[in-house]
C-alpha atoms as a PDB file:
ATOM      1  CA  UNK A   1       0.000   0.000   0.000  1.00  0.00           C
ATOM      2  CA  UNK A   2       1.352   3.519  -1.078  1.00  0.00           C
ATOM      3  CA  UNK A   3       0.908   5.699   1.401  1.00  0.00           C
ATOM      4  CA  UNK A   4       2.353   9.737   2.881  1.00  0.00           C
ATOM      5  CA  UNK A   5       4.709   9.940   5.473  1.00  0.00           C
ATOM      6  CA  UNK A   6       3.201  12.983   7.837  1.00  0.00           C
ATOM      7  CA  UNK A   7       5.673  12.404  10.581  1.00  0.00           C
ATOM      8  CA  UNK A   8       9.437  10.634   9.953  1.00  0.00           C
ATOM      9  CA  UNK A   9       8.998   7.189  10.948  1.00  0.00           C
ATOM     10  CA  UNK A  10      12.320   4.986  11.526  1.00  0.00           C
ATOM     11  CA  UNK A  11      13.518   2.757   9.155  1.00  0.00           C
ATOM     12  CA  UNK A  12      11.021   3.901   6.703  1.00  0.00           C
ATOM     13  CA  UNK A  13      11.180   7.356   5.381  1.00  0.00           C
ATOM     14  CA  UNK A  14      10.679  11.249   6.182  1.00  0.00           C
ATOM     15  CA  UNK A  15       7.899  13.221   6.443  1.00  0.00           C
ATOM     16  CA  UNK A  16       6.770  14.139   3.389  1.00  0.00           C
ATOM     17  CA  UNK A  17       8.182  10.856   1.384  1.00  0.00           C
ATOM     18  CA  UNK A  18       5.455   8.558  -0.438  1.00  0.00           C
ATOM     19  CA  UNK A  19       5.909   5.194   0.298  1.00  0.00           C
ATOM     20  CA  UNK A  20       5.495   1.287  -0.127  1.00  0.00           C
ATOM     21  CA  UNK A  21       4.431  -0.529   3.221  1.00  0.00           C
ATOM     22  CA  UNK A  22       2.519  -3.370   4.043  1.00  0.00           C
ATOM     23  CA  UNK A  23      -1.062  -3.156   4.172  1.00  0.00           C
ATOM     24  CA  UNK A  24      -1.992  -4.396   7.883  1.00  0.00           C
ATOM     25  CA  UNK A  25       1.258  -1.670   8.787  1.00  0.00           C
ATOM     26  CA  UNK A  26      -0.582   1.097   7.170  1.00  0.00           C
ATOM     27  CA  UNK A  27      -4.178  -0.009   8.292  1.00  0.00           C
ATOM     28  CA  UNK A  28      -3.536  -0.896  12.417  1.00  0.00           C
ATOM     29  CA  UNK A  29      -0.874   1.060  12.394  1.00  0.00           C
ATOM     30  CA  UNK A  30       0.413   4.461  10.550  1.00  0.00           C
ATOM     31  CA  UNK A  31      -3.133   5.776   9.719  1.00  0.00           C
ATOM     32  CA  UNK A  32      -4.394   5.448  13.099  1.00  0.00           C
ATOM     33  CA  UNK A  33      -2.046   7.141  14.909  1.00  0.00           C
ATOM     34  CA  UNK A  34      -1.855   9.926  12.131  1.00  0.00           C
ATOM     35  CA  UNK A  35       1.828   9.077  11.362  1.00  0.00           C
ATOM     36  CA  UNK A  36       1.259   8.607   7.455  1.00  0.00           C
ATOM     37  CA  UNK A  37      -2.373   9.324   4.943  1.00  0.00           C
ATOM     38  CA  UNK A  38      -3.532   7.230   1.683  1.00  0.00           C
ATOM     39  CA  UNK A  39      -1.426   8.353  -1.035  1.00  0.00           C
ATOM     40  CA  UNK A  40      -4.861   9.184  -2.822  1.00  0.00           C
ATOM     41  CA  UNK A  41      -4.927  11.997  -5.750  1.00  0.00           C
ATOM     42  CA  UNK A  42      -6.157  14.679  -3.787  1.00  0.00           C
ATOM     43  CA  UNK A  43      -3.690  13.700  -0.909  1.00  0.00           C
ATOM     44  CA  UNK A  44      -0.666  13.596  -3.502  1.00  0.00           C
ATOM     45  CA  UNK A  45      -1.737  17.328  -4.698  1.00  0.00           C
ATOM     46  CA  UNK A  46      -1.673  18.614  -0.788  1.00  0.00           C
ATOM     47  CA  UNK A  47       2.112  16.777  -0.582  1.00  0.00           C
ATOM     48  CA  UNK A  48       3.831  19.843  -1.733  1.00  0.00           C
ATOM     49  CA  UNK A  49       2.252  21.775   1.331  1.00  0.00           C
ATOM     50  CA  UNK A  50       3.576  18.751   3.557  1.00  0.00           C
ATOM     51  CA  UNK A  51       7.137  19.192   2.086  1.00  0.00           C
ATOM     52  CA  UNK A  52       7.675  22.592   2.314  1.00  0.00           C
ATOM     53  CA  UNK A  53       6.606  22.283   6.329  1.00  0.00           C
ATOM     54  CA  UNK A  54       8.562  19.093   6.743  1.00  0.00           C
ATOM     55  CA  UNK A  55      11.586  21.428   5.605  1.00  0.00           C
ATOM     56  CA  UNK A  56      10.901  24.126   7.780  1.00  0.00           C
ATOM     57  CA  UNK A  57      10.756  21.501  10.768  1.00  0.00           C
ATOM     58  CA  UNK A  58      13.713  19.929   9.518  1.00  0.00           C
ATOM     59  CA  UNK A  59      15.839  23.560   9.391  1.00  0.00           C
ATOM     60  CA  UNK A  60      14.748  24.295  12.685  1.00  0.00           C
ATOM     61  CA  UNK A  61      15.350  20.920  14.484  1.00  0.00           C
ATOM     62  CA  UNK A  62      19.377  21.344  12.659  1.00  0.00           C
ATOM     63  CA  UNK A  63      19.036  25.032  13.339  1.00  0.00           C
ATOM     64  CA  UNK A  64      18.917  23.561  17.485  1.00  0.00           C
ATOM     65  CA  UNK A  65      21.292  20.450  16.726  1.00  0.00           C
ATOM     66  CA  UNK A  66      24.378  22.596  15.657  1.00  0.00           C
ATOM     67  CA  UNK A  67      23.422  25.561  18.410  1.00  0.00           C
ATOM     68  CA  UNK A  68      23.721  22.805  21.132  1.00  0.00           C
ATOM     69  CA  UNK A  69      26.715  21.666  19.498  1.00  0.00           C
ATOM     70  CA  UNK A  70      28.820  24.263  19.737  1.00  0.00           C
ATOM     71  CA  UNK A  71      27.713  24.804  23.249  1.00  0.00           C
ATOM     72  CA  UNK A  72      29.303  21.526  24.437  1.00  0.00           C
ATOM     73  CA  UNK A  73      32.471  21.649  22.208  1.00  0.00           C
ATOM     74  CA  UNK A  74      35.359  21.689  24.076  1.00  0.00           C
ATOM     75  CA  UNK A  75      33.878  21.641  27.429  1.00  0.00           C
ATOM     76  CA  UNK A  76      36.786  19.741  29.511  1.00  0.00           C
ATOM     77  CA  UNK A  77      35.111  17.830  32.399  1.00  0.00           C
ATOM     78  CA  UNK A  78      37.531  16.493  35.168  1.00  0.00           C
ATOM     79  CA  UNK A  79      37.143  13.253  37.008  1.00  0.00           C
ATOM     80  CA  UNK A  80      39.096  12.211  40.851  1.00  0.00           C
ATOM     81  CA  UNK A  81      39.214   8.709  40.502  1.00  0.00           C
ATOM     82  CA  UNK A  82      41.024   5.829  42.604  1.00  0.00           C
ATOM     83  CA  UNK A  83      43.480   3.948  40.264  1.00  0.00           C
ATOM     84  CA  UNK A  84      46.222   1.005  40.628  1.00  0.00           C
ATOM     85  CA  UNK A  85      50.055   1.849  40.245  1.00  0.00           C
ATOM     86  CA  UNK A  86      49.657   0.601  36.680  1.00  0.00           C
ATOM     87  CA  UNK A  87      47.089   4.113  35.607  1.00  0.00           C
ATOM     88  CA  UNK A  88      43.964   1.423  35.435  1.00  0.00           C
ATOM     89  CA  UNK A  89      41.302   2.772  37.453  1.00  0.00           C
ATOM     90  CA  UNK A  90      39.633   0.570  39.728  1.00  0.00           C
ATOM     91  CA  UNK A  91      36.327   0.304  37.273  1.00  0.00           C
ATOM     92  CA  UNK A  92      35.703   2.727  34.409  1.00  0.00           C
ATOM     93  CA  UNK A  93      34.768   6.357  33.402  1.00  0.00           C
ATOM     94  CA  UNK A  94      31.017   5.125  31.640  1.00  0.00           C
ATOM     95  CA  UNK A  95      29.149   7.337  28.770  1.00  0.00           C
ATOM     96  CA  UNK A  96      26.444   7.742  31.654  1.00  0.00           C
ATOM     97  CA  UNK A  97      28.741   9.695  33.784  1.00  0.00           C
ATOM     98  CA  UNK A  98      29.680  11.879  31.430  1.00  0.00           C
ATOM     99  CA  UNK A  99      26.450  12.556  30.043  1.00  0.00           C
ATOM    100  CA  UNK A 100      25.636  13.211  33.959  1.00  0.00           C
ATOM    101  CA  UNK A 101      28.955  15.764  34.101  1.00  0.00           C
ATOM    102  CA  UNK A 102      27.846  17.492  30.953  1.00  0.00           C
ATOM    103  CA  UNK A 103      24.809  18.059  32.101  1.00  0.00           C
ATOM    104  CA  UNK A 104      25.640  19.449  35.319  1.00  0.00           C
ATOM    105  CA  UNK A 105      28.287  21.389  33.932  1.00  0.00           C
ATOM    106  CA  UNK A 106      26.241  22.698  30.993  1.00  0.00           C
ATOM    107  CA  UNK A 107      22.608  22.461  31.976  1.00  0.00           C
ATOM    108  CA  UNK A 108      22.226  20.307  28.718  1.00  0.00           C
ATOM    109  CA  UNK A 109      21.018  17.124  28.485  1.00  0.00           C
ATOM    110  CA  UNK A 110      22.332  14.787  25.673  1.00  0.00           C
ATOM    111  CA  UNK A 111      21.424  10.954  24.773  1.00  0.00           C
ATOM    112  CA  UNK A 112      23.984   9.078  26.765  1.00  0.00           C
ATOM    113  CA  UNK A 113      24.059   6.999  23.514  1.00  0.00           C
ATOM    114  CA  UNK A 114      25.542  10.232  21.475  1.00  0.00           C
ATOM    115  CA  UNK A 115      28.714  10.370  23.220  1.00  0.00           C
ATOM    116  CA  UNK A 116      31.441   7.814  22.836  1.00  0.00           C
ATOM    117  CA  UNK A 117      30.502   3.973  23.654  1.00  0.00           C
ATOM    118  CA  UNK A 118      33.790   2.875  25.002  1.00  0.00           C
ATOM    119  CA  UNK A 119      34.481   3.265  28.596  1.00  0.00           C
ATOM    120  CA  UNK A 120      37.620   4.650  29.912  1.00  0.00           C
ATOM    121  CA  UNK A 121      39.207   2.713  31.996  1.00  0.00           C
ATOM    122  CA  UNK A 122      42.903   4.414  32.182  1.00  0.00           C
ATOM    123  CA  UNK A 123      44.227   7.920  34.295  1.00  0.00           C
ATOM    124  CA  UNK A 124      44.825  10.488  31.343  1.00  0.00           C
ATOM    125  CA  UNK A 125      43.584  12.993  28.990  1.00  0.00           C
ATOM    126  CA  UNK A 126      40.629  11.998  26.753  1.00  0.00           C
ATOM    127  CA  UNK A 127      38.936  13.922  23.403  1.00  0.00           C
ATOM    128  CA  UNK A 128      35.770  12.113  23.443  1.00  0.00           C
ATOM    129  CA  UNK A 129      33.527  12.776  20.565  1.00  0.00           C
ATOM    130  CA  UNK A 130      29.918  13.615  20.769  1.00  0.00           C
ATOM    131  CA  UNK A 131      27.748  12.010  17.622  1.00  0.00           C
ATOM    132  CA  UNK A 132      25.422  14.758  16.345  1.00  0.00           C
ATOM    133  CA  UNK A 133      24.864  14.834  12.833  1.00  0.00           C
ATOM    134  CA  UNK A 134      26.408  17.733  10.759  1.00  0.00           C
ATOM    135  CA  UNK A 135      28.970  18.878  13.445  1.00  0.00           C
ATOM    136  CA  UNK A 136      30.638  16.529  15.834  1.00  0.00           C
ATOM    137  CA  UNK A 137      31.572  18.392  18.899  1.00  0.00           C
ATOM    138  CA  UNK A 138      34.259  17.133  21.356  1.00  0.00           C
ATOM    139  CA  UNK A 139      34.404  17.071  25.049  1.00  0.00           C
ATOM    140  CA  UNK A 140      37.778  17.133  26.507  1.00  0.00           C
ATOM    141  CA  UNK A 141      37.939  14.541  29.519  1.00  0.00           C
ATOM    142  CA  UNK A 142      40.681  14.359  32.147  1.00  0.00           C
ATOM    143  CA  UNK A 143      41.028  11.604  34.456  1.00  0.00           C
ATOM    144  CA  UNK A 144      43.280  11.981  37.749  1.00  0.00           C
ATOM    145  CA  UNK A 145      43.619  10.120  40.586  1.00  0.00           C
ATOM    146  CA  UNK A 146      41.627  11.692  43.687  1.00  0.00           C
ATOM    147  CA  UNK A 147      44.794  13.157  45.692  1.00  0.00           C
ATOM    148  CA  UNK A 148      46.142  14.777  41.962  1.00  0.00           C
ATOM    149  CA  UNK A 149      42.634  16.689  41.482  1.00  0.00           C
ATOM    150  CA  UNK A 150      42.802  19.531  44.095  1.00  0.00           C
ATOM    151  CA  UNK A 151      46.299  20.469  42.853  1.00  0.00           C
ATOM    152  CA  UNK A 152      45.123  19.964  39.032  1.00  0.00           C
ATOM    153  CA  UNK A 153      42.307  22.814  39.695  1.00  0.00           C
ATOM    154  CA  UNK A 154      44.082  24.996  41.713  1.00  0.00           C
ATOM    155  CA  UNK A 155      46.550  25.041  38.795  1.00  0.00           C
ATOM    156  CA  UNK A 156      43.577  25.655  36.357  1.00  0.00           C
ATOM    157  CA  UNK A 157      41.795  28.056  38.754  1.00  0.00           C
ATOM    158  CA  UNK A 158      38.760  26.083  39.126  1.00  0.00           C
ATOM    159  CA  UNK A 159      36.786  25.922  42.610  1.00  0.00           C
ATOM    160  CA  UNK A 160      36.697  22.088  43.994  1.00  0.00           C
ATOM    161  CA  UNK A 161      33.095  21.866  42.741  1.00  0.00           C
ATOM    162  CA  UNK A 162      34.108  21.964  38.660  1.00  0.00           C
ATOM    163  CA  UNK A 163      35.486  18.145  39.423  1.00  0.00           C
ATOM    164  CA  UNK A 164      34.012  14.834  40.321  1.00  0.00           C
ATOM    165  CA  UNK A 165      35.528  12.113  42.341  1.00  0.00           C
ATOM    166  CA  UNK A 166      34.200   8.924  41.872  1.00  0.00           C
ATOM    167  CA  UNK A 167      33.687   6.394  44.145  1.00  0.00           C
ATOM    168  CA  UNK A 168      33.684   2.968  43.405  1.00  0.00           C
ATOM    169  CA  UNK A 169      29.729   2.305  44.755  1.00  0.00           C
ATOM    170  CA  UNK A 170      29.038   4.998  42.223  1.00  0.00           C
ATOM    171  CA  UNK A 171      30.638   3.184  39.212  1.00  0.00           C
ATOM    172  CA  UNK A 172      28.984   0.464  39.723  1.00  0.00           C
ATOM    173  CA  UNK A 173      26.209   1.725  40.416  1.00  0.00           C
ATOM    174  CA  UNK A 174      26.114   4.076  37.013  1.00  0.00           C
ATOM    175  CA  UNK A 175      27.698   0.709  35.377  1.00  0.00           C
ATOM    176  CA  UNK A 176      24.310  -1.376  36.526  1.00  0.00           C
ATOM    177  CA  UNK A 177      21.764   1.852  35.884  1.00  0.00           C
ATOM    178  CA  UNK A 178      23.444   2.156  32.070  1.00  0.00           C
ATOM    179  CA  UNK A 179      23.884  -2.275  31.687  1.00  0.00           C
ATOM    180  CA  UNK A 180      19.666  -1.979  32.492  1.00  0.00           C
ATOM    181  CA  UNK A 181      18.900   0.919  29.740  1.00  0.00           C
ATOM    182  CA  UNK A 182      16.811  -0.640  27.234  1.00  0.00           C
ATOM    183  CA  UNK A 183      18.527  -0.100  23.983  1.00  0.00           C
ATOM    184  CA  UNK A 184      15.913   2.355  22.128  1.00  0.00           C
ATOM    185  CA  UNK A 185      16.143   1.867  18.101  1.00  0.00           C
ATOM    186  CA  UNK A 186      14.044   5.426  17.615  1.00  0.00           C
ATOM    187  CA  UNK A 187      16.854   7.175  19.934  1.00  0.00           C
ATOM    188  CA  UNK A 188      17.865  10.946  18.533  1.00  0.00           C
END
């Protein structure tokens, strides 16, 4: 069945698109809940309205993508860890905790799922790339051990509340909450 795409609809087009779905698809679902219409004649001769105002939206939603971008680019966030004498750290530096950092930091809240999916699990200095279409900002991640972080702000000037020490409850803890996440396939 040929039908209008009024809203974008993963894995099967944009708003706007005419396509080829299976009947019981189009029936129980995308005509019901208003997500796609019949791709009748009269319909197909109102599309060109439905484009033009799928653009707009589409402008303005990249319009707010690239704005929040280049607020978080280059925003260095600094973690107090406990680590061996090898530089491992006594469990890892998750996506969740930075997404946590960043917001706190920024007051902005990005998909945990956005920023990089490896964990670090070594003392150093990170660039840690953010995944957000067009522009690809980078978040600049330092990881100390906890008796190295007061001197490492009072070097940069930063008060004590700029860094975060992490206990090891709390790693696991963030570990467990970001292990139970449901992996969502219409995430941003």
């Amino acid at each position: 069945m040929k039908v209008i795409l009024v809203e974008d609809v993963y894995k099967h087009g944009v708003t706007g698109e005419v396509v080829n779905v299976a009947d019981g698809f189009a029936r129980n679902w995308l005509i019901p809940r208003k997500m796609a219409i019949a791709a009748t004649k009269t319909n197909l001769h109102q599309l060109t309205d439905l484009r033009a105002k799928a653009d707009q939206n589409r402008a303005a939603y990249n319009d707010r993508v690239n704005a929040t971008a280049h607020q978080i680019d280059g925003v260095e966030l600094v973690f107090g860890v406990k680590a061996g004498s090898n530089n491992k750290l006594y469990g890892s530096i998750t996506s969740q905790m930075l997404k946590d950092e960043l917001f706190k930091k920024t007051g902005l809240d990005i998909n945990r799922r956005r920023i990089s999916e490896r964990p670090i699990r070594e003392l150093g200095r990170y660039e840690v790339p953010v995944r957000m279409g067009d522009v690809s900002p980078v978040l600049h991640v330092v990881v100390l051990r906890e008796e190295e972080l007061v001197a490492y702000l009072a070097s940069k000037g930063l008060p004590a509340e700029d860094a975060v020490v992490v206990s090891a409850a709390e790693e696991s803890s963030a570990e467990a909450a970001s292990a139970a996440e449901v992996p969502a396939e219409t995430a941003e």
